[in-house]
Protein backbone atom coordinates (compact mmCIF):
# COMPACT_ATOMS: atom_id res chain seq x y z
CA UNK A 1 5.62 -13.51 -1.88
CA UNK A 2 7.93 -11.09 -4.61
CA UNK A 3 9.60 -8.66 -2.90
CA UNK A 4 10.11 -5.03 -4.21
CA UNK A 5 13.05 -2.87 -2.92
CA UNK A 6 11.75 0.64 -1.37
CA UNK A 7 12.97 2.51 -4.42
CA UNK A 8 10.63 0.34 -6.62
CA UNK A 9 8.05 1.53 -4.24
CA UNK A 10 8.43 4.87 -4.19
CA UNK A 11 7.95 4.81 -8.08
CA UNK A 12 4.57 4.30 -7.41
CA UNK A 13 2.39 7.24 -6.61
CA UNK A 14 -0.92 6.68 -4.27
CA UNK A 15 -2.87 10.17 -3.54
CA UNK A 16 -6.00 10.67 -1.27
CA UNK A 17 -8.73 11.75 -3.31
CA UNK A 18 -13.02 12.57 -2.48
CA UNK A 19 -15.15 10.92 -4.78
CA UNK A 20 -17.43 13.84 -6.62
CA UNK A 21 -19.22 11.76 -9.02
CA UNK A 22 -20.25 8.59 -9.98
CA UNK A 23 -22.14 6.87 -12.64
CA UNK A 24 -23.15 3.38 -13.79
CA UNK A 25 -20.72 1.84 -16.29
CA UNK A 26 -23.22 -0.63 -18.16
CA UNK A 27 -20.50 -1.14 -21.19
CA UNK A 28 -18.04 -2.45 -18.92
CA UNK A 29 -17.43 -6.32 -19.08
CA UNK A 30 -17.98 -6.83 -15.27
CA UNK A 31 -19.75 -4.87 -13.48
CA UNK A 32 -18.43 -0.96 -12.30
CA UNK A 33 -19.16 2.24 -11.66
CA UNK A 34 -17.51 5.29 -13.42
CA UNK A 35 -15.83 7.78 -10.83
CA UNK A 36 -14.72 11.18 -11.24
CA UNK A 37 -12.33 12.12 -7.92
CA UNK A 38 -11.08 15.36 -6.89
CA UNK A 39 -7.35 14.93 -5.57
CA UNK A 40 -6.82 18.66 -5.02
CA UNK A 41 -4.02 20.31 -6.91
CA UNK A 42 -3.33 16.90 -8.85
CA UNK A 43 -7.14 17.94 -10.40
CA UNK A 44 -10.58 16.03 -11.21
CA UNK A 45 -9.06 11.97 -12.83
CA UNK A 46 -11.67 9.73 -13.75
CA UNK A 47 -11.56 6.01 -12.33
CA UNK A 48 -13.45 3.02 -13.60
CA UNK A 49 -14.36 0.31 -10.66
CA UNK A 50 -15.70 -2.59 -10.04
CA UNK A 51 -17.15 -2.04 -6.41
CA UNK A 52 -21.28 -2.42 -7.29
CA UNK A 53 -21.67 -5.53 -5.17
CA UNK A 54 -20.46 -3.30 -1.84
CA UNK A 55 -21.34 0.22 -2.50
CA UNK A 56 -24.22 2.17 -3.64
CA UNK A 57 -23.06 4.89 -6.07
CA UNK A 58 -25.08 7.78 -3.54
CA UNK A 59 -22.81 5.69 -0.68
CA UNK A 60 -19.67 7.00 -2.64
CA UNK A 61 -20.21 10.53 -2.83
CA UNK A 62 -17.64 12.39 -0.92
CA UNK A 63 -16.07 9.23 0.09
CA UNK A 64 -11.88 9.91 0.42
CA UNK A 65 -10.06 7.05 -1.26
CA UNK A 66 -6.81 5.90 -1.90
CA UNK A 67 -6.00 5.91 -5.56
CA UNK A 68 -2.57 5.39 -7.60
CA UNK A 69 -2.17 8.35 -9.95
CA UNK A 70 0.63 7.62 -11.58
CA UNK A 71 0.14 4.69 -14.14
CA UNK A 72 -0.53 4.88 -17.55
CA UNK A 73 -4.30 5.49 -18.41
CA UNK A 74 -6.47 2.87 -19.10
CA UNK A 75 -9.55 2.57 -22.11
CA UNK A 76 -12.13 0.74 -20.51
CA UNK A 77 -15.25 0.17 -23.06
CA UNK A 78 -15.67 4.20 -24.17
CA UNK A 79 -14.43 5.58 -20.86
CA UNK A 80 -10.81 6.50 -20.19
CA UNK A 81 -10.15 5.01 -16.59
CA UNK A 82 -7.02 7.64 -15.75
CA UNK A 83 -6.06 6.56 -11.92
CA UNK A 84 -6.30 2.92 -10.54
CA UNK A 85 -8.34 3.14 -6.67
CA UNK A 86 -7.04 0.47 -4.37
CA UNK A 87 -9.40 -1.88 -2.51
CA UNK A 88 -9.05 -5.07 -1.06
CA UNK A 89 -10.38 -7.74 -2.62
CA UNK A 90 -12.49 -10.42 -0.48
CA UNK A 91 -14.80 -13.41 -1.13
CA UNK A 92 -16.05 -13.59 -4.48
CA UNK A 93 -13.65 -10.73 -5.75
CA UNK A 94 -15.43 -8.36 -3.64
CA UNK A 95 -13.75 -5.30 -3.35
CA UNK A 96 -13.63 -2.98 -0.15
CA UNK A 97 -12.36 0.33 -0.65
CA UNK A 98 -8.84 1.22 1.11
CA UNK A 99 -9.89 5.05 3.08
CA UNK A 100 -7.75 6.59 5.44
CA UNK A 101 -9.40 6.77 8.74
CA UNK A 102 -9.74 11.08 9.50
CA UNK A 103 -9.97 13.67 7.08
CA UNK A 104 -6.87 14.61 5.10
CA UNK A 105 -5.99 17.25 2.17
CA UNK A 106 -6.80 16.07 -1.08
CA UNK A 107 -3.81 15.48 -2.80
CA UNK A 108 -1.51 14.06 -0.05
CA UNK A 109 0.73 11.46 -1.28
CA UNK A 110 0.42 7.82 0.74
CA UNK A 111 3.89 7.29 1.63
C-alpha cells in the first residue's frame, strides 16, 4: 500500500452532494448513468458513473453522495463529467455508492 502524507490529503476535496437528476449515458464505453448533483453553495456539477448494474436511475434521485469536486473535469463521449463520486468497487467492478449515514448540508466538505 502507497502512503500519502495528510497534506497530500487535504489537497483533495470530497463534498456531500443529493443527486437531482439522472439519465442514461448510452455513448459511454461501459455502461453509466449521467448525474447532475446539487452540492449546495458549490452549485449543480454533472457526474458521469458507472453504477447501472446496482442502482436504478429512479433509486438515485435524492440520494446524498460523496463526490470529489476538485479535479480537473473530465470529457466522457459528449458529456463533460465535472466531479468524480466515490464508490466502492466489489465483484465484477461493481460499484456501491459511498453515502454518509444521516442527513447533512449539501456542500459539507468530508474531512
Amino acid at each position: 500500500m502507497r502512503q500519502v502524507s495528510y497534506d497530500d490529503f487535504e489537497k483533495v476535496e470530497i463534498h456531500v452532494g443529493k443527486v437531482i437528476k439522472v439519465e442514461e449515458f448510452p455513448k459511454a464505453k461501459k455502461a453509466a448513468y449521467k448525474l447532475w448533483i446539487d452540492f449546495g453553495d458549490l452549485g449543480i456539477k454533472k457526474s458521469s458513473a458507472q453504477i447501472t448494474k446496482n442502482y436504478e436511475p429512479e433509486e438515485l434521485i435524492n440520494r446524498l453522495i460523496l463526490a470529489v469536486t476538485n479535479f480537473p473535469s473530465r470529457q466522457i463521449a459528449d458529456f463533460i463529467s465535472e466531479v468524480l463520486v466515490l464508490g466502492v468497487v466489489i465483484d465484477d467492478k461493481e460499484v456501491v455508492l459511498i453515502q454518509p449515514d444521516r442527513n447533512v448540508a449539501l456542500g459539507k466538505r468530508i474531512l
